[in-house]
C-alpha atoms as a PDB file:
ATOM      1  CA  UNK A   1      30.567 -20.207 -23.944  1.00  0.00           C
ATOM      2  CA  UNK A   2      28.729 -18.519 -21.260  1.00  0.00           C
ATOM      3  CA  UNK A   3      27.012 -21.268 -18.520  1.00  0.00           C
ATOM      4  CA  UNK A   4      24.438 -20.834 -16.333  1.00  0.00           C
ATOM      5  CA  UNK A   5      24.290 -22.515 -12.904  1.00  0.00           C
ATOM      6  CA  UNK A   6      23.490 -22.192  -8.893  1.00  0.00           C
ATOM      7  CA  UNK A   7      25.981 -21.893  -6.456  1.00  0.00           C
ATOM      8  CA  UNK A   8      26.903 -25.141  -4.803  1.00  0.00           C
ATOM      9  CA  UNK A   9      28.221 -28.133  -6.896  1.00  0.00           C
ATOM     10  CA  UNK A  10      27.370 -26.888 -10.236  1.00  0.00           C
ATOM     11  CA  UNK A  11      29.921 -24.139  -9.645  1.00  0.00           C
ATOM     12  CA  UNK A  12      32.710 -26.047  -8.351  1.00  0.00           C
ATOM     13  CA  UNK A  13      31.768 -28.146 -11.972  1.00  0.00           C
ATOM     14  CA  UNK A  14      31.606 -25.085 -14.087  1.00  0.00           C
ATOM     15  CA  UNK A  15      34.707 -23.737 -12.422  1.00  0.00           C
ATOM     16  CA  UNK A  16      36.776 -27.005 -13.166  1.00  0.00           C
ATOM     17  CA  UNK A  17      35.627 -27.230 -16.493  1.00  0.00           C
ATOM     18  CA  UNK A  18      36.518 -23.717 -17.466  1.00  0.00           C
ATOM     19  CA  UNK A  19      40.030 -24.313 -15.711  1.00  0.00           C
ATOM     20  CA  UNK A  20      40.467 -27.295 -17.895  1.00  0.00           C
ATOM     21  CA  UNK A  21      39.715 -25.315 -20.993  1.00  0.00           C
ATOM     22  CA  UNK A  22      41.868 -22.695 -20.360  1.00  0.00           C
ATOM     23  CA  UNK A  23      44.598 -25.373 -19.558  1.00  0.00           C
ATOM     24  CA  UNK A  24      44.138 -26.689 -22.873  1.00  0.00           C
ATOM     25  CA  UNK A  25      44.703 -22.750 -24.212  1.00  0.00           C
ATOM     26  CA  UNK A  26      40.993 -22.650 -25.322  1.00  0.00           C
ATOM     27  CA  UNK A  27      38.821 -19.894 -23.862  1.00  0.00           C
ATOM     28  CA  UNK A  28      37.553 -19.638 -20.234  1.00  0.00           C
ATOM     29  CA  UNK A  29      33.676 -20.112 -20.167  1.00  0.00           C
ATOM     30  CA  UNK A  30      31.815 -16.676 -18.997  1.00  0.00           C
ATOM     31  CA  UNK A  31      29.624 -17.938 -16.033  1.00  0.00           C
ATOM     32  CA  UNK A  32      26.819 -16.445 -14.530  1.00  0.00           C
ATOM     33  CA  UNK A  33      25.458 -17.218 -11.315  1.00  0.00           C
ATOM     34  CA  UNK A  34      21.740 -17.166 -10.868  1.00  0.00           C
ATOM     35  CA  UNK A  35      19.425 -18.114  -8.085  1.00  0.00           C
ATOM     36  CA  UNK A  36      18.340 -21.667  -9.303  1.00  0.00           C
ATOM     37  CA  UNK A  37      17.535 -23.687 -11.621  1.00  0.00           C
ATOM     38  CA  UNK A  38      14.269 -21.557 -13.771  1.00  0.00           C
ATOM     39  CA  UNK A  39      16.650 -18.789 -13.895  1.00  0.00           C
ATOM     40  CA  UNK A  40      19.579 -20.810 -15.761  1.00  0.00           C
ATOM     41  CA  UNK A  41      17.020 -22.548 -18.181  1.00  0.00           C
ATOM     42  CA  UNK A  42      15.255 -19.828 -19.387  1.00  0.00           C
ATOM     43  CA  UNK A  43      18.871 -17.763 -19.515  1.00  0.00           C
ATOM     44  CA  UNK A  44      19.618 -20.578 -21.868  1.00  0.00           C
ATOM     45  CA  UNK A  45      15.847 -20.478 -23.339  1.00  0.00           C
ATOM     46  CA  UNK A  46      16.382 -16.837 -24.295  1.00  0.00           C
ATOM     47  CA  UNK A  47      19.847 -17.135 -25.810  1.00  0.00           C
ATOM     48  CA  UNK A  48      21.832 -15.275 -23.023  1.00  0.00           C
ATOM     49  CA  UNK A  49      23.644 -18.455 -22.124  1.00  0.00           C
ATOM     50  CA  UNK A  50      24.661 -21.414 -24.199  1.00  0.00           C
ATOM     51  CA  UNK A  51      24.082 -23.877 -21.280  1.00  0.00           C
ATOM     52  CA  UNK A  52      23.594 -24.829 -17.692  1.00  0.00           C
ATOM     53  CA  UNK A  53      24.986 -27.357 -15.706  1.00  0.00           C
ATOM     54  CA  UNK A  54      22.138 -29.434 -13.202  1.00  0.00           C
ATOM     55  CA  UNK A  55      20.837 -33.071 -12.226  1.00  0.00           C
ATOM     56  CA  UNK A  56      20.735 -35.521 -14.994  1.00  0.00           C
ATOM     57  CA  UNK A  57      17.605 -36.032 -13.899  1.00  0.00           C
ATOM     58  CA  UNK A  58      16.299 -32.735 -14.112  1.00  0.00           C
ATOM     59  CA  UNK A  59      18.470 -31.780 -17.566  1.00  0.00           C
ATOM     60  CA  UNK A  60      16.808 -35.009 -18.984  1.00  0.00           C
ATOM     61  CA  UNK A  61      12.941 -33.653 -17.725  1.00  0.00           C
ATOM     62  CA  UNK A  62      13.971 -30.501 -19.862  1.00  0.00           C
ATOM     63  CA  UNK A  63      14.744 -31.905 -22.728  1.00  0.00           C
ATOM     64  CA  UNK A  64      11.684 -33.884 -23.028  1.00  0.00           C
ATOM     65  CA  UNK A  65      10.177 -30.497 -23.557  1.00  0.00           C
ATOM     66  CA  UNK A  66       9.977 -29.729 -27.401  1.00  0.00           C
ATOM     67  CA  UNK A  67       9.613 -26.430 -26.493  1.00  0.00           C
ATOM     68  CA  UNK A  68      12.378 -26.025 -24.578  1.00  0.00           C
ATOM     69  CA  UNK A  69      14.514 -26.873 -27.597  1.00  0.00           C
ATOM     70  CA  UNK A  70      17.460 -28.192 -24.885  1.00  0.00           C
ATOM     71  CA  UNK A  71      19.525 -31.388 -24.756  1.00  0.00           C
ATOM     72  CA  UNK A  72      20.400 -33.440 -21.885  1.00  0.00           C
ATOM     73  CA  UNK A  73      24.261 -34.312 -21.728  1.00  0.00           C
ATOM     74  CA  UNK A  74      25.322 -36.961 -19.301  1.00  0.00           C
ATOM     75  CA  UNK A  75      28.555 -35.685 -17.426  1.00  0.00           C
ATOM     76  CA  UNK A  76      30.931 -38.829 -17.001  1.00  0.00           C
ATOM     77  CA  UNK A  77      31.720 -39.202 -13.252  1.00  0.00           C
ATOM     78  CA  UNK A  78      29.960 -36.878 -12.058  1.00  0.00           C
ATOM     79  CA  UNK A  79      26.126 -37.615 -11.567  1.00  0.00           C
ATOM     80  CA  UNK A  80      24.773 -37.235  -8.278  1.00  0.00           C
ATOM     81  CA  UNK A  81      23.951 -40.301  -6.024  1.00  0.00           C
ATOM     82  CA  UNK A  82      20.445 -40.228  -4.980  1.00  0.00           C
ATOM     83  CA  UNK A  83      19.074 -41.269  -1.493  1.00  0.00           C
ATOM     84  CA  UNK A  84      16.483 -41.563   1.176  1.00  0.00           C
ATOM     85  CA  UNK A  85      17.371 -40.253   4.495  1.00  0.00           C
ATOM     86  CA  UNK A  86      15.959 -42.360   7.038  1.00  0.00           C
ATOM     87  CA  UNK A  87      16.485 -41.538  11.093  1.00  0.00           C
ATOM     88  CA  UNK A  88      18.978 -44.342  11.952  1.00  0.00           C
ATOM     89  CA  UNK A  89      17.183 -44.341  15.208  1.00  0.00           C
ATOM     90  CA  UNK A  90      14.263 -46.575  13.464  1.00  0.00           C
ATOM     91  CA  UNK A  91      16.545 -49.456  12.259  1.00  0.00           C
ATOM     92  CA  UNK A  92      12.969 -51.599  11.125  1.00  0.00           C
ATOM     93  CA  UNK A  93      12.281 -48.472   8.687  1.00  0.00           C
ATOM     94  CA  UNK A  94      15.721 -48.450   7.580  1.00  0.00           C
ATOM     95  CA  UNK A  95      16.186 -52.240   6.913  1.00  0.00           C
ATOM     96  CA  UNK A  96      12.356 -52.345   5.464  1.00  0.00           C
ATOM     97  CA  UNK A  97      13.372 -49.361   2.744  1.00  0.00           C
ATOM     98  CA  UNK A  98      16.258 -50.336   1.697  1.00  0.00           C
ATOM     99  CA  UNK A  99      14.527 -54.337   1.479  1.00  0.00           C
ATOM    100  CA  UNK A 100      11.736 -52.581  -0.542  1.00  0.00           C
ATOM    101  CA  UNK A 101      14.046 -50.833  -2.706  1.00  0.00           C
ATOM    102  CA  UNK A 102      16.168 -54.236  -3.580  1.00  0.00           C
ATOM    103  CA  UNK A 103      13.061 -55.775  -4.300  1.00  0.00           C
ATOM    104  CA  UNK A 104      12.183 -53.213  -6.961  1.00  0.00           C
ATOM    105  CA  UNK A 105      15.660 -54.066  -8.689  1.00  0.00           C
ATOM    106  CA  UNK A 106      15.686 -57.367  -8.446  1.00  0.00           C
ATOM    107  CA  UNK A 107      12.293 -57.704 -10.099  1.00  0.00           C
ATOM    108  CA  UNK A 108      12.544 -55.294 -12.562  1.00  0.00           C
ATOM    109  CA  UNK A 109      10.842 -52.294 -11.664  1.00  0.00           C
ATOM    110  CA  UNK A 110      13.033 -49.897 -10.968  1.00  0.00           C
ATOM    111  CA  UNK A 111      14.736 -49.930 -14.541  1.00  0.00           C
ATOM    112  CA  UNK A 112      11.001 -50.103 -15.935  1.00  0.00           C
ATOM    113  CA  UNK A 113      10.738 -46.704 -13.767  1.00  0.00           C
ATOM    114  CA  UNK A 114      14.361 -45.367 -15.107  1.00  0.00           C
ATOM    115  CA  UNK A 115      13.563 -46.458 -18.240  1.00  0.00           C
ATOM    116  CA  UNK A 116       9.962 -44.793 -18.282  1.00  0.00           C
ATOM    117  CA  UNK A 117      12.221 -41.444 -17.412  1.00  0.00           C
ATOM    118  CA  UNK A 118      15.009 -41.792 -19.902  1.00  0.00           C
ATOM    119  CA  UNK A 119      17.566 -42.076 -16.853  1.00  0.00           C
ATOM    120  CA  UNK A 120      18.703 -45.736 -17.491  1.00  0.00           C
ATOM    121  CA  UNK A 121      22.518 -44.639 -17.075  1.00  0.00           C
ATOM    122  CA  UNK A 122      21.921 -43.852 -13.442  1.00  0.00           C
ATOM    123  CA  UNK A 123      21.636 -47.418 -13.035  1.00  0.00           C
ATOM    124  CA  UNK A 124      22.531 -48.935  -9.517  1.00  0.00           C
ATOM    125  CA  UNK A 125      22.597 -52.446  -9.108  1.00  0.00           C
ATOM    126  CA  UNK A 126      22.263 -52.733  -5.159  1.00  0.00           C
ATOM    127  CA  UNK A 127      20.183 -50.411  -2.691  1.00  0.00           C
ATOM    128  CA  UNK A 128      22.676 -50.017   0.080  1.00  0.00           C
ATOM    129  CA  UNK A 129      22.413 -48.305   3.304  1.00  0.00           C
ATOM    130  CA  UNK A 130      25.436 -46.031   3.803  1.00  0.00           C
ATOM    131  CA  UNK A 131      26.644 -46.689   0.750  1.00  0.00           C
ATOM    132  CA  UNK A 132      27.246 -50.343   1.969  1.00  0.00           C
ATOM    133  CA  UNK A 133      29.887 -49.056   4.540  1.00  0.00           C
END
């Protein structure tokens, strides 16, 4: 299989998986690194790679495409945790964001907004700051 991804995390994922498959005495994968994300989809677009590795939330976007004729495959484990950076010098903005934020999941609205985006398995159930350390 050849994959398509940036540097950065992607690779380290692409790297492990390829070990694992060659520790199960299947083939390693062929990867290619490109400069970002465009580059890997239409590498898989045009048949010269077989599939990339990127955000849920982006691979999901893609597939919602028709025309991009892709699938979006949740990797167990391994989705990235989103978050707001906030200067921790302005402890009112902090408190007030993550309060909104709560306030969105405790009412509903932020799975209506995963939902609306097919990303309901990124699910938190608490807007922590820090993550709650």
């Amino acid at each position: 299989m050849q994959q398509t991804l940036e540097s950065g995390y992607s690779a380290v994922l692409a790297e492990e998986f390829s070990a694992d498959c060659e520790d199960a005495g299947q083939t390693a994968y062929d990867i290619l690194m490109l400069a970002g994300d465009s580059e890997a989809n239409l590498s898989v677009q045009s048949g010269r790679a077989t599939a990339t590795i990127t955000d849920y939330p982006v691979a999901v976007e893609r597939a919602s495409d028709p025309e991009s004729e892709m699938e979006a495959i949740r990797i167990e484990g391994n989705e990235s945790i989103w978050g707001i950076g906030i200067d921790k010098a302005d402890e009112e903005l902090v408190d007030s964001v993550q309060q909104a934020l709560q306030s969105l999941m405790d009412d509903g609205t932020y799975g209506e907004i995963l939902d609306a985006w097919g990303l309901q398995e990124m699910a938190i159930t608490e807007a922590t700051i820090n993550g709650g350390e």
